[in-house]
PDB file of N, CA and C in Angstrom:
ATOM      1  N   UNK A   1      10.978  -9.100  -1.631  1.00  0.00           N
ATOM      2  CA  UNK A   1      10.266  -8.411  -2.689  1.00  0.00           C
ATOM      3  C   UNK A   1       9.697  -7.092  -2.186  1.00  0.00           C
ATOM      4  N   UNK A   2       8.855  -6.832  -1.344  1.00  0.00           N
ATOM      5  CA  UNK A   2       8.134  -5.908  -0.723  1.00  0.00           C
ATOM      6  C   UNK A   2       9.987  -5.124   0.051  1.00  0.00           C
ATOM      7  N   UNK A   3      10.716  -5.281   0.819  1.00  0.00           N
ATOM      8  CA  UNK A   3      12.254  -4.393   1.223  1.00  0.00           C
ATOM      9  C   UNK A   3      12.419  -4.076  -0.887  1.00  0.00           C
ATOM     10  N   UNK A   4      12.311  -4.463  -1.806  1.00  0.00           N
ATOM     11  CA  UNK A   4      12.739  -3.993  -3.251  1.00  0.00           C
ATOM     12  C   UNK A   4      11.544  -3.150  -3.495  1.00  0.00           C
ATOM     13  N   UNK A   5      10.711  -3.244  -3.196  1.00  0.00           N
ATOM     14  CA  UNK A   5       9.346  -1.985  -3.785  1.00  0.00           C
ATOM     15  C   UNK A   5       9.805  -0.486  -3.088  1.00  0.00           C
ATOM     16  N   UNK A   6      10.328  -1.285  -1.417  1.00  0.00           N
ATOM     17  CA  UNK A   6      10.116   0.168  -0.874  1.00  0.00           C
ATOM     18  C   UNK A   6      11.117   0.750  -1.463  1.00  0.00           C
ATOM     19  N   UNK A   7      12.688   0.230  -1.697  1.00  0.00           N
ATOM     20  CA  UNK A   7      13.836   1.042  -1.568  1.00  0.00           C
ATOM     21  C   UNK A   7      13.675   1.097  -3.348  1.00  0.00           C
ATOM     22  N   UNK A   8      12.502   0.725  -4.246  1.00  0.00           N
ATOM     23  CA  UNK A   8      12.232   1.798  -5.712  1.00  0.00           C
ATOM     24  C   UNK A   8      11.718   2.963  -5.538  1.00  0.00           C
ATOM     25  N   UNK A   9      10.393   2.934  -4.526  1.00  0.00           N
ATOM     26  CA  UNK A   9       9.876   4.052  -4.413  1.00  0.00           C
ATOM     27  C   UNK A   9      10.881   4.888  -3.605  1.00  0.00           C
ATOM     28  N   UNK A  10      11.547   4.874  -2.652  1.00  0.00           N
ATOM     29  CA  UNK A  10      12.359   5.781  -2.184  1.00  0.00           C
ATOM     30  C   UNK A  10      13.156   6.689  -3.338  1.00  0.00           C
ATOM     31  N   UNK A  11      13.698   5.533  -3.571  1.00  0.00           N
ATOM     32  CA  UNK A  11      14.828   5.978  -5.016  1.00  0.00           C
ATOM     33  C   UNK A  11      14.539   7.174  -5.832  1.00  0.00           C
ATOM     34  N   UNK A  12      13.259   6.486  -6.534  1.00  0.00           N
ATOM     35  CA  UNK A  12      12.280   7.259  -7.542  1.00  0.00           C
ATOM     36  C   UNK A  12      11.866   8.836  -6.700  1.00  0.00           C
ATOM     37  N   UNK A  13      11.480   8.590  -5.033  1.00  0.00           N
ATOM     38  CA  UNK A  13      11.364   9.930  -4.502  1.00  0.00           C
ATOM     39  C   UNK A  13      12.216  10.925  -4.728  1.00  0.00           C
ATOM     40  N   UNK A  14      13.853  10.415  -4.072  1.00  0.00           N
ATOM     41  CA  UNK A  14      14.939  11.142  -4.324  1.00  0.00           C
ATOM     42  C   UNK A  14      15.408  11.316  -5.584  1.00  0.00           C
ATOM     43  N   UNK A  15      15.086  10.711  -6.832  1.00  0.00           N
ATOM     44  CA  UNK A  15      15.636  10.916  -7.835  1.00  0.00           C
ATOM     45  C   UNK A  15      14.746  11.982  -8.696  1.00  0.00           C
ATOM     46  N   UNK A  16      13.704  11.859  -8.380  1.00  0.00           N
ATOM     47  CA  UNK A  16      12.354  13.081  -8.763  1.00  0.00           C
ATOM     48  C   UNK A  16      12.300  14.283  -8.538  1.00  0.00           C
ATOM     49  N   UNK A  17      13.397  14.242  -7.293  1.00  0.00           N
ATOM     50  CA  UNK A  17      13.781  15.886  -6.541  1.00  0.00           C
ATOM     51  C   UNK A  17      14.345  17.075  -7.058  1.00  0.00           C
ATOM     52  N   UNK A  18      14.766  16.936  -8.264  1.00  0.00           N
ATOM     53  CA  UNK A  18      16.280  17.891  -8.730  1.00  0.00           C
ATOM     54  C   UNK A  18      15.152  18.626 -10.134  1.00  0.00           C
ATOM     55  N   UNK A  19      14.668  20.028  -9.069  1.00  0.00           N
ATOM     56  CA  UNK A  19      13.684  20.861 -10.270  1.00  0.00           C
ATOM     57  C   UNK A  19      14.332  22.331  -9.861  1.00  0.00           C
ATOM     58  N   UNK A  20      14.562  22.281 -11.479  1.00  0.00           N
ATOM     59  CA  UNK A  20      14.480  24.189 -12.098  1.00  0.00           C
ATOM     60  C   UNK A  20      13.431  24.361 -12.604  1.00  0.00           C
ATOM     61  N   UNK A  21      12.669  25.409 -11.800  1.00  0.00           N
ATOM     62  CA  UNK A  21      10.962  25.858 -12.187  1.00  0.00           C
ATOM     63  C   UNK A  21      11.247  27.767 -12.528  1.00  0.00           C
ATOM     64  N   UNK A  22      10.593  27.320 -13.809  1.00  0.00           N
ATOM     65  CA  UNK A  22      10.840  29.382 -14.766  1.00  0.00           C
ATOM     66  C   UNK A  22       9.544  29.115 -14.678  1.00  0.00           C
ATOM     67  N   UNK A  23       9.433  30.261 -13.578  1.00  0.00           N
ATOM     68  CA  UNK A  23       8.163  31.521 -13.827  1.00  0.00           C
ATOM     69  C   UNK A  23       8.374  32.145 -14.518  1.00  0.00           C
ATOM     70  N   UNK A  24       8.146  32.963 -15.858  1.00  0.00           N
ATOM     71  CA  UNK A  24       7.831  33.820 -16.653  1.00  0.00           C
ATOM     72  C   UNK A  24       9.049  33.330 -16.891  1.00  0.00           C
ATOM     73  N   UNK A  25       9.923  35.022 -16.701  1.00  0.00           N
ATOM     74  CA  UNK A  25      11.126  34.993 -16.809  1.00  0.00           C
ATOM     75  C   UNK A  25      12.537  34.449 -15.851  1.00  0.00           C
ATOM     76  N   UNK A  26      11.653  34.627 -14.698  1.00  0.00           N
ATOM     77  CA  UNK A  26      12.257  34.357 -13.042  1.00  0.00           C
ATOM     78  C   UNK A  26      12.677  32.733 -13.142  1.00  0.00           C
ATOM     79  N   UNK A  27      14.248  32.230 -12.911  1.00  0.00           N
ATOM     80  CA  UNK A  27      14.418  31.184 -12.691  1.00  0.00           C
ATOM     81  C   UNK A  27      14.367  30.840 -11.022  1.00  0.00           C
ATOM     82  N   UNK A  28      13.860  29.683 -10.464  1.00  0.00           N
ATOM     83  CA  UNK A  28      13.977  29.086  -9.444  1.00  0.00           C
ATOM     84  C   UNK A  28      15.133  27.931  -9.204  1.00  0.00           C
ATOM     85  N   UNK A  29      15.437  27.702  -7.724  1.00  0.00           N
ATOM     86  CA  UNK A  29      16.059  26.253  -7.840  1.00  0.00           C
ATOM     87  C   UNK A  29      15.761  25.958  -6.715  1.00  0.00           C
ATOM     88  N   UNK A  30      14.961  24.734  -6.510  1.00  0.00           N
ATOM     89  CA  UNK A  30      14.074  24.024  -5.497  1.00  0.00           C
ATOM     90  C   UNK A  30      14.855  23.188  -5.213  1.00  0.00           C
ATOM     91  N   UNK A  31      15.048  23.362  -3.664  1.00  0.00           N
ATOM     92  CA  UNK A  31      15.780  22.402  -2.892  1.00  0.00           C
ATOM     93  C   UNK A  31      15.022  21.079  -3.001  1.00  0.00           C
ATOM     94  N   UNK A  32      16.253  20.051  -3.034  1.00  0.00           N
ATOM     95  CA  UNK A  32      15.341  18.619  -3.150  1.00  0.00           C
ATOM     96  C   UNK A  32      14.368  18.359  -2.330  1.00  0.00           C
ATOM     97  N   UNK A  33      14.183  18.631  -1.246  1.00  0.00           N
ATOM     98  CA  UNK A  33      13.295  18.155   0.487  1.00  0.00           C
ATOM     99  C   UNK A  33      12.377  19.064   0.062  1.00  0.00           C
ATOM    100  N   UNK A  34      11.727  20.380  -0.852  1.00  0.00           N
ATOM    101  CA  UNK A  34      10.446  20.892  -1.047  1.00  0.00           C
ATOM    102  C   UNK A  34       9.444  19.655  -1.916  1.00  0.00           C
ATOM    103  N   UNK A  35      10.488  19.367  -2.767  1.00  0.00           N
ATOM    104  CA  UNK A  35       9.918  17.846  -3.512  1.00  0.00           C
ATOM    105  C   UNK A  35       9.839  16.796  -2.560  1.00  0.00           C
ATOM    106  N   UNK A  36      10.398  16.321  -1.799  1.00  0.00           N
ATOM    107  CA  UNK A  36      10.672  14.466  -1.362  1.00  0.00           C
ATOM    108  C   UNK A  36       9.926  14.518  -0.448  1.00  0.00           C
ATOM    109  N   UNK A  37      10.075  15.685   0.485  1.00  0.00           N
ATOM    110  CA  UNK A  37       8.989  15.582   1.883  1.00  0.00           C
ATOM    111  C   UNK A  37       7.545  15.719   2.211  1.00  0.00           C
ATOM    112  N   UNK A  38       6.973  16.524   0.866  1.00  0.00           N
ATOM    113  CA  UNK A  38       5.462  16.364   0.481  1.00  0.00           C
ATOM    114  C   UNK A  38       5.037  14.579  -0.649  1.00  0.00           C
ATOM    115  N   UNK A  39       6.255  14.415  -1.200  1.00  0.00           N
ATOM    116  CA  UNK A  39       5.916  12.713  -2.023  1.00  0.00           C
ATOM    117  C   UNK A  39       6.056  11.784  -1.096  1.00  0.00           C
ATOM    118  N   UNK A  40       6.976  11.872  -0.211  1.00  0.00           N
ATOM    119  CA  UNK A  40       6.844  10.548   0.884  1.00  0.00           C
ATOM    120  C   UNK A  40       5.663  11.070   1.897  1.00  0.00           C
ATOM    121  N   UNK A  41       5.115  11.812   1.965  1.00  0.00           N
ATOM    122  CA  UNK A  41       3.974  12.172   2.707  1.00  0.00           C
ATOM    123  C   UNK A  41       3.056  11.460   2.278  1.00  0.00           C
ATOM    124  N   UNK A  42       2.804  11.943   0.982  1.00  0.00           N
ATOM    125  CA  UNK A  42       1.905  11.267   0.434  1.00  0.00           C
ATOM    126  C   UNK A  42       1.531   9.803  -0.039  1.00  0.00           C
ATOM    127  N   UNK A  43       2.971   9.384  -0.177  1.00  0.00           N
ATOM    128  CA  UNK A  43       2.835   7.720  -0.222  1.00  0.00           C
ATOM    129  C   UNK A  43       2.968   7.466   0.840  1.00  0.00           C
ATOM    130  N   UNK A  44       2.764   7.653   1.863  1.00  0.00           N
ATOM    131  CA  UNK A  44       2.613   7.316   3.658  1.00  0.00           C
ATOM    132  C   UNK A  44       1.442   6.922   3.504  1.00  0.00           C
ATOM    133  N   UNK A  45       0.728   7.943   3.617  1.00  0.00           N
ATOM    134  CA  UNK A  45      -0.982   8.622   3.353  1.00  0.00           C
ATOM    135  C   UNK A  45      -1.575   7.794   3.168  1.00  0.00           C
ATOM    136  N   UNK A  46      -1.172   7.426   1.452  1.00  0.00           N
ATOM    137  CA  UNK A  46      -1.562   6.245   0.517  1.00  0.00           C
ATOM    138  C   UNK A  46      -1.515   4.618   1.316  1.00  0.00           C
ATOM    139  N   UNK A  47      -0.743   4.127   1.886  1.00  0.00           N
ATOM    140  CA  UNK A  47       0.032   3.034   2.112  1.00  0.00           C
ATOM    141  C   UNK A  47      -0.883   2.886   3.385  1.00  0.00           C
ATOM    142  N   UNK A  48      -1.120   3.413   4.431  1.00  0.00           N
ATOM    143  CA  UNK A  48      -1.988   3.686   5.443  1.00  0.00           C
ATOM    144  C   UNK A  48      -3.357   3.533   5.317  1.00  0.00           C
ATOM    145  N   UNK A  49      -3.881   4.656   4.834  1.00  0.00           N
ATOM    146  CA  UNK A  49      -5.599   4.737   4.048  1.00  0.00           C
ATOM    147  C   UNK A  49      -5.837   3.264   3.339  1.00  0.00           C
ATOM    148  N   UNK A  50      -4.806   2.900   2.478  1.00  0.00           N
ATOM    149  CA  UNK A  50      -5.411   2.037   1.818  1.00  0.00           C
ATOM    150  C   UNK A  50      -5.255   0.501   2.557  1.00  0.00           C
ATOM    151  N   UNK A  51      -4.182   0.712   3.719  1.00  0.00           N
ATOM    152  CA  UNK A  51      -4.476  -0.813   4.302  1.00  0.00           C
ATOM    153  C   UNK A  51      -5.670  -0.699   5.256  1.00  0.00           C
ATOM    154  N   UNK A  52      -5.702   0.291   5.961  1.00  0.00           N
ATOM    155  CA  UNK A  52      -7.062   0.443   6.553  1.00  0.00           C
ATOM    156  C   UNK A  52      -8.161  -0.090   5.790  1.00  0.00           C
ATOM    157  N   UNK A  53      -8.195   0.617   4.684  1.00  0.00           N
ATOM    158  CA  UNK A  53      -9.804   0.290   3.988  1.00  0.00           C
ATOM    159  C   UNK A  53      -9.937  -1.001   3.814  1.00  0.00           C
ATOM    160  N   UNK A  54      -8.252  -1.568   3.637  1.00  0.00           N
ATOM    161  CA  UNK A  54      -8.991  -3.131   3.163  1.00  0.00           C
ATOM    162  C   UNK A  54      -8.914  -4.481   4.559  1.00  0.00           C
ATOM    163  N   UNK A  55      -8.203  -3.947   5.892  1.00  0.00           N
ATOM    164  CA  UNK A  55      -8.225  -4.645   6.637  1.00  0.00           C
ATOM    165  C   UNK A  55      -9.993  -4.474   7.259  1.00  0.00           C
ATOM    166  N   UNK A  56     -10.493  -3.739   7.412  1.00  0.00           N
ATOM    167  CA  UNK A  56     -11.866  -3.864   7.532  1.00  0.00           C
ATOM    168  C   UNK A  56     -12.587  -4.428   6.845  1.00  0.00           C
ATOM    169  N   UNK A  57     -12.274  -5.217   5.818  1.00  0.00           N
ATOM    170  CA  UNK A  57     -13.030  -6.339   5.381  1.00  0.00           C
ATOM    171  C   UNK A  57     -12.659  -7.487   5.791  1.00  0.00           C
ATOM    172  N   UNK A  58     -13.677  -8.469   6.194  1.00  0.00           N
ATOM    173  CA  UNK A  58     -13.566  -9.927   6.701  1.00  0.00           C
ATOM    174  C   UNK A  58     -13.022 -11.002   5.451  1.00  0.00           C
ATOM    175  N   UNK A  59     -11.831 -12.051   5.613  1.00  0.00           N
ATOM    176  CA  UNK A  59     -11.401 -12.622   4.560  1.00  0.00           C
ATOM    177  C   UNK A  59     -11.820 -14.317   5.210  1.00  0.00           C
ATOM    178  N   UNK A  60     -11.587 -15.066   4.278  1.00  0.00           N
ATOM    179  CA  UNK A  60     -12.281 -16.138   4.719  1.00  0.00           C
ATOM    180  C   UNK A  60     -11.040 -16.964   3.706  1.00  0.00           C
ATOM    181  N   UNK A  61     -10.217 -18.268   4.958  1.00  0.00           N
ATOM    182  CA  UNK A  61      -9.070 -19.039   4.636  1.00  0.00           C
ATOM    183  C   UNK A  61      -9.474 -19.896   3.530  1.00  0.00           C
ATOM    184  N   UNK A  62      -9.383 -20.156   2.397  1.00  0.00           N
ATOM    185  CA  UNK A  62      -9.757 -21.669   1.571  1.00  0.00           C
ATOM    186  C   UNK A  62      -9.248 -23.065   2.350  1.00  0.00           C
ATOM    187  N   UNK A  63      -8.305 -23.129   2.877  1.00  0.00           N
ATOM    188  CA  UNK A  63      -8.387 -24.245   3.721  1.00  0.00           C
ATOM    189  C   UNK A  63      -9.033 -24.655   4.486  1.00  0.00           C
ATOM    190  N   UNK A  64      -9.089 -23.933   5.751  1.00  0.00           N
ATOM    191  CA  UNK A  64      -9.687 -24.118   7.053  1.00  0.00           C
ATOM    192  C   UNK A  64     -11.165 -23.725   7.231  1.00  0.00           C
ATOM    193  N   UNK A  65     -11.799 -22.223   6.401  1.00  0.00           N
ATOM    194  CA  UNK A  65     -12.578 -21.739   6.561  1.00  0.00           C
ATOM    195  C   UNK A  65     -13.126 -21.177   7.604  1.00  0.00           C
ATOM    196  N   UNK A  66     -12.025 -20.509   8.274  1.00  0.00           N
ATOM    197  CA  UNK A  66     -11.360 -19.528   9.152  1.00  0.00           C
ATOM    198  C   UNK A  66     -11.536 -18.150   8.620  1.00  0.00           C
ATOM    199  N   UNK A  67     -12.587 -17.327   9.035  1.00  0.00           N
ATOM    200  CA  UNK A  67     -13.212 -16.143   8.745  1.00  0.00           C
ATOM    201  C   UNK A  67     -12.036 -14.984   9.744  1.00  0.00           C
ATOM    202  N   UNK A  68     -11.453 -13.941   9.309  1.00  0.00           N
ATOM    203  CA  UNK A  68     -10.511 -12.969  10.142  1.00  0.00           C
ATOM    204  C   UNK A  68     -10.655 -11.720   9.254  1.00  0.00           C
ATOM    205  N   UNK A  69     -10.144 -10.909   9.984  1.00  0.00           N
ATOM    206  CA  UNK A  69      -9.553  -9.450   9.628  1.00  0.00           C
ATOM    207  C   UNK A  69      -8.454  -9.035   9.214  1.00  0.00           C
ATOM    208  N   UNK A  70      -7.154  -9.378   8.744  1.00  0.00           N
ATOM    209  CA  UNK A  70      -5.988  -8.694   8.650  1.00  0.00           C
ATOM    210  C   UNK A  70      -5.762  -7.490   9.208  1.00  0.00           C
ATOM    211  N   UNK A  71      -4.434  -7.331   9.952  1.00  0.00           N
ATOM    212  CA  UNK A  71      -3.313  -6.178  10.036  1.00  0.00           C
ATOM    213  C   UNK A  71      -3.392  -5.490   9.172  1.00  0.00           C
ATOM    214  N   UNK A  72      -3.710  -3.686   9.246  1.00  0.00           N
ATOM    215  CA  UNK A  72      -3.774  -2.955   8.230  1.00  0.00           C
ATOM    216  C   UNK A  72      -2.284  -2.831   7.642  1.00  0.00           C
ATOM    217  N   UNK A  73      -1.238  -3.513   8.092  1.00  0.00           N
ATOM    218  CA  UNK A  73       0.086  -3.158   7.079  1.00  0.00           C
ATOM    219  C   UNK A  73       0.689  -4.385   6.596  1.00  0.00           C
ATOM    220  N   UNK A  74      -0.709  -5.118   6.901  1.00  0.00           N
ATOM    221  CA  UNK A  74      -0.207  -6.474   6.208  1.00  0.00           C
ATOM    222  C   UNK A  74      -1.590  -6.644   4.893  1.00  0.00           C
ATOM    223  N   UNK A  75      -2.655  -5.929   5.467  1.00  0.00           N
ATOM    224  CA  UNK A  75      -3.188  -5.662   4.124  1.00  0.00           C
ATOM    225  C   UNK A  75      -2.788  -4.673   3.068  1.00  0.00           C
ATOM    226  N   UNK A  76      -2.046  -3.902   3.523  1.00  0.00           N
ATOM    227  CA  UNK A  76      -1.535  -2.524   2.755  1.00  0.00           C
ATOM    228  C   UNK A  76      -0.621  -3.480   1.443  1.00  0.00           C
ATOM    229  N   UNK A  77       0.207  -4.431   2.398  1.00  0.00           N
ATOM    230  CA  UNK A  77       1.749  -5.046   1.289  1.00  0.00           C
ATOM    231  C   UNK A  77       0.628  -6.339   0.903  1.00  0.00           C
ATOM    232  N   UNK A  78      -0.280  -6.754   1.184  1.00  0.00           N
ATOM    233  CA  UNK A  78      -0.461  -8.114   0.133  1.00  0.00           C
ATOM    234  C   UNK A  78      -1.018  -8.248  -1.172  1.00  0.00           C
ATOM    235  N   UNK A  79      -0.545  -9.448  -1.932  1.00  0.00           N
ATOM    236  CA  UNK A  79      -0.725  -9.210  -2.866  1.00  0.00           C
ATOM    237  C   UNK A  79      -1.811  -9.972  -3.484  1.00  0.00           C
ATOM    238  N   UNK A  80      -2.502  -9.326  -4.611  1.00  0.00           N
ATOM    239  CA  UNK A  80      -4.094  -9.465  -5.015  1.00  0.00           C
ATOM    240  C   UNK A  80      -4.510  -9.406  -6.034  1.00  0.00           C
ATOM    241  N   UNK A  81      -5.371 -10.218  -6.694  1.00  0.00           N
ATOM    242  CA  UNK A  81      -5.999 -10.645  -7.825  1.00  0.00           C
ATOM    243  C   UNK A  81      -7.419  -9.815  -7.600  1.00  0.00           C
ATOM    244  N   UNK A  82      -7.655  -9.070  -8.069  1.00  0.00           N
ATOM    245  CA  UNK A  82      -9.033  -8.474  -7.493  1.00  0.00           C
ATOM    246  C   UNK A  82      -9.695  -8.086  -6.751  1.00  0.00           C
ATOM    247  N   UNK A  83     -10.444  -9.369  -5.855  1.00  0.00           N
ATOM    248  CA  UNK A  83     -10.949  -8.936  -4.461  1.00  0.00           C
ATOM    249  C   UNK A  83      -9.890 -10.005  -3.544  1.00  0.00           C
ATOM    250  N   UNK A  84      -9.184 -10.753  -4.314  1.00  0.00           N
ATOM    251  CA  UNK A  84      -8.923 -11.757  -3.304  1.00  0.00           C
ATOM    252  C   UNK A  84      -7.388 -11.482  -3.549  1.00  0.00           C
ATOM    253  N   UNK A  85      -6.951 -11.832  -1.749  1.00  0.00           N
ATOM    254  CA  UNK A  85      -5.388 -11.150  -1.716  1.00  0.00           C
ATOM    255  C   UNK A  85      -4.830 -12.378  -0.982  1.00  0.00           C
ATOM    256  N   UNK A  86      -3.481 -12.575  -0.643  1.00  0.00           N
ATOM    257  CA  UNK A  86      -2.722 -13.407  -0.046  1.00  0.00           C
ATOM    258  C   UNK A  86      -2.311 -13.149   1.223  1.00  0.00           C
ATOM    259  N   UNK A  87      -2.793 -14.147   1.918  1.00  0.00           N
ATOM    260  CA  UNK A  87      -2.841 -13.533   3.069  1.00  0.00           C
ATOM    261  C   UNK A  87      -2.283 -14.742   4.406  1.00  0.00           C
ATOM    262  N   UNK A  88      -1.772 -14.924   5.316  1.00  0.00           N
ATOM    263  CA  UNK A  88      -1.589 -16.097   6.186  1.00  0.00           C
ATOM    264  C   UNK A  88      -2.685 -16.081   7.541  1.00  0.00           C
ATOM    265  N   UNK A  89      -3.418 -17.470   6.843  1.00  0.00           N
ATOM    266  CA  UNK A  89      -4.385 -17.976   8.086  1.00  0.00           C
ATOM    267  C   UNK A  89      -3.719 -17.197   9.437  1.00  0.00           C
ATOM    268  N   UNK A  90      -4.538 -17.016  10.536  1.00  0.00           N
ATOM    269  CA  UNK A  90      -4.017 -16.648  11.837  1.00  0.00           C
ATOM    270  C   UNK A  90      -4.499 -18.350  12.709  1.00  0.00           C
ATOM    271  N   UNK A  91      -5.290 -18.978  11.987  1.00  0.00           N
ATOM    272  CA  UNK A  91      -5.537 -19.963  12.748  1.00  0.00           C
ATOM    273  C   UNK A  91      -4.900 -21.604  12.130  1.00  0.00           C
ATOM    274  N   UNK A  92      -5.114 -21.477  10.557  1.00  0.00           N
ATOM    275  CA  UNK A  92      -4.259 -22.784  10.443  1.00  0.00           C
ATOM    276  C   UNK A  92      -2.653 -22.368   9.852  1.00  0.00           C
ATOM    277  N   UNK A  93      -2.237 -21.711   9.615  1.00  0.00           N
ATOM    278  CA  UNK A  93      -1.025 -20.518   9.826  1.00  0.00           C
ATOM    279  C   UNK A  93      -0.504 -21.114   8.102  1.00  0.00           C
ATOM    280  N   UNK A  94      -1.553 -21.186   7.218  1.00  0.00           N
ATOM    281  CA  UNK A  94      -1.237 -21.641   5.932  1.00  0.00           C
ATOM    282  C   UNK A  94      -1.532 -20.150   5.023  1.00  0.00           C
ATOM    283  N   UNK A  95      -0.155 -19.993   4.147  1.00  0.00           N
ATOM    284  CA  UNK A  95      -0.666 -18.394   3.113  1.00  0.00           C
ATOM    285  C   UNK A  95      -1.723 -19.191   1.980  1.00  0.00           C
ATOM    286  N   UNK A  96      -2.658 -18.680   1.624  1.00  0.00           N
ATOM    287  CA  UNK A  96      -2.724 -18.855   0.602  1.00  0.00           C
ATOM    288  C   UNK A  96      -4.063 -17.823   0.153  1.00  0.00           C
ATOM    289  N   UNK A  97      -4.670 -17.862  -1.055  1.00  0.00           N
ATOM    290  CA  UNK A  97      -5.255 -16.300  -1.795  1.00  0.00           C
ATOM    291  C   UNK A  97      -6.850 -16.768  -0.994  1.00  0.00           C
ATOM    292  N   UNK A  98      -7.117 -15.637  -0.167  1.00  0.00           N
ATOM    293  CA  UNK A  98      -8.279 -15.540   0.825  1.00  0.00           C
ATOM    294  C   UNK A  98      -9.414 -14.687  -0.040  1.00  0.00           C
ATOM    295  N   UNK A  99     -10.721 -15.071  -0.177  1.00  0.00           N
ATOM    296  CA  UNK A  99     -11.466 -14.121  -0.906  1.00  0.00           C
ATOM    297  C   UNK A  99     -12.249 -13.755  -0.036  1.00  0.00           C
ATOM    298  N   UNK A 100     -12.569 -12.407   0.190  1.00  0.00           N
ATOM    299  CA  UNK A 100     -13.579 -11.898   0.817  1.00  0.00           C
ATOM    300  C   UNK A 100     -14.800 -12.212   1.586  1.00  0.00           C
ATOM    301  N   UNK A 101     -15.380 -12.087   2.322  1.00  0.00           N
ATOM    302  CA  UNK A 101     -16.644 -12.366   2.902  1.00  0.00           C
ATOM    303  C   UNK A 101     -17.624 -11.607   2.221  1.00  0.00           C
ATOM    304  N   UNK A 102     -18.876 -12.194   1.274  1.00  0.00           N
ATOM    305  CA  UNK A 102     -19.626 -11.233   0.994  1.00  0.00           C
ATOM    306  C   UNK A 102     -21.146 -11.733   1.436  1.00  0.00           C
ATOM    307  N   UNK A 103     -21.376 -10.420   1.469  1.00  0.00           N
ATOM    308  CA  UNK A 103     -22.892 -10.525   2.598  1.00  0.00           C
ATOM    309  C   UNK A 103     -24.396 -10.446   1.142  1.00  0.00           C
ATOM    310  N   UNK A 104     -25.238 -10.965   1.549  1.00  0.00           N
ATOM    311  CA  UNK A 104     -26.703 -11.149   0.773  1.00  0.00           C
ATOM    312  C   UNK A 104     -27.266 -10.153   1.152  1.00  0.00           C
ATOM    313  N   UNK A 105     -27.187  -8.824   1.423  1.00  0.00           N
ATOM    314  CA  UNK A 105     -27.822  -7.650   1.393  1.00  0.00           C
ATOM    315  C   UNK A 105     -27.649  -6.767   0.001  1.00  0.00           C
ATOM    316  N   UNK A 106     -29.028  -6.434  -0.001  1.00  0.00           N
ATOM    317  CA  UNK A 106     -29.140  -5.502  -1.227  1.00  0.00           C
ATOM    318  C   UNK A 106     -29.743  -4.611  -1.072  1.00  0.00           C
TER     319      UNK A 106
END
């Protein structure tokens, strides 16, 4: 599932590429790679930043109750109901939807 997301978004990159841009009167024709190489930049960017942000939160197993961190590119691809994502114990090595650790500070 996740090898089928990437090779849509690829697709969708390269298929997004093919622009005739009129200034005024002035026609352009933009090589595909001025388009594809700033969009896959940016879904890099994206894909990165956002597993970071969420592997720094502590998840806590429903089975075991096994408190961990996730791999930021395994938090980047999992998948999530809200706060709570799917994730595989590192200690009882069972997937199942891990919800967050939340702290009593206010």
């Amino acid at each position: 599932m996740k090898g089928i997301s990437l090779l849509s978004v690829l697709a969708l990159t390269l298929a997004l590429t093919s622009c005739d841009v009129h200034f005024g009167d002035v026609h352009y024709d933009v090589p595909w790679w001025v388009v594809a190489i700033p969009t896959a930049l940016i879904l890099l960017t994206a894909f990165i930043v956002g597993g970071i942000i969420i592997s720094k939160k502590k998840y806590v197993c429903p089975n075991c109750g096994h408190v961990f961190s996730p791999k930021f590119y395994k938090a980047a691809y999992s998948v999530h109901l809200n706060d709570d994502r799917v994730f595989k114990c590192p200690h009882c090595k069972k997937r199942d939807l891990c919800s967050p650790v939340r702290s009593n500070k206010k």
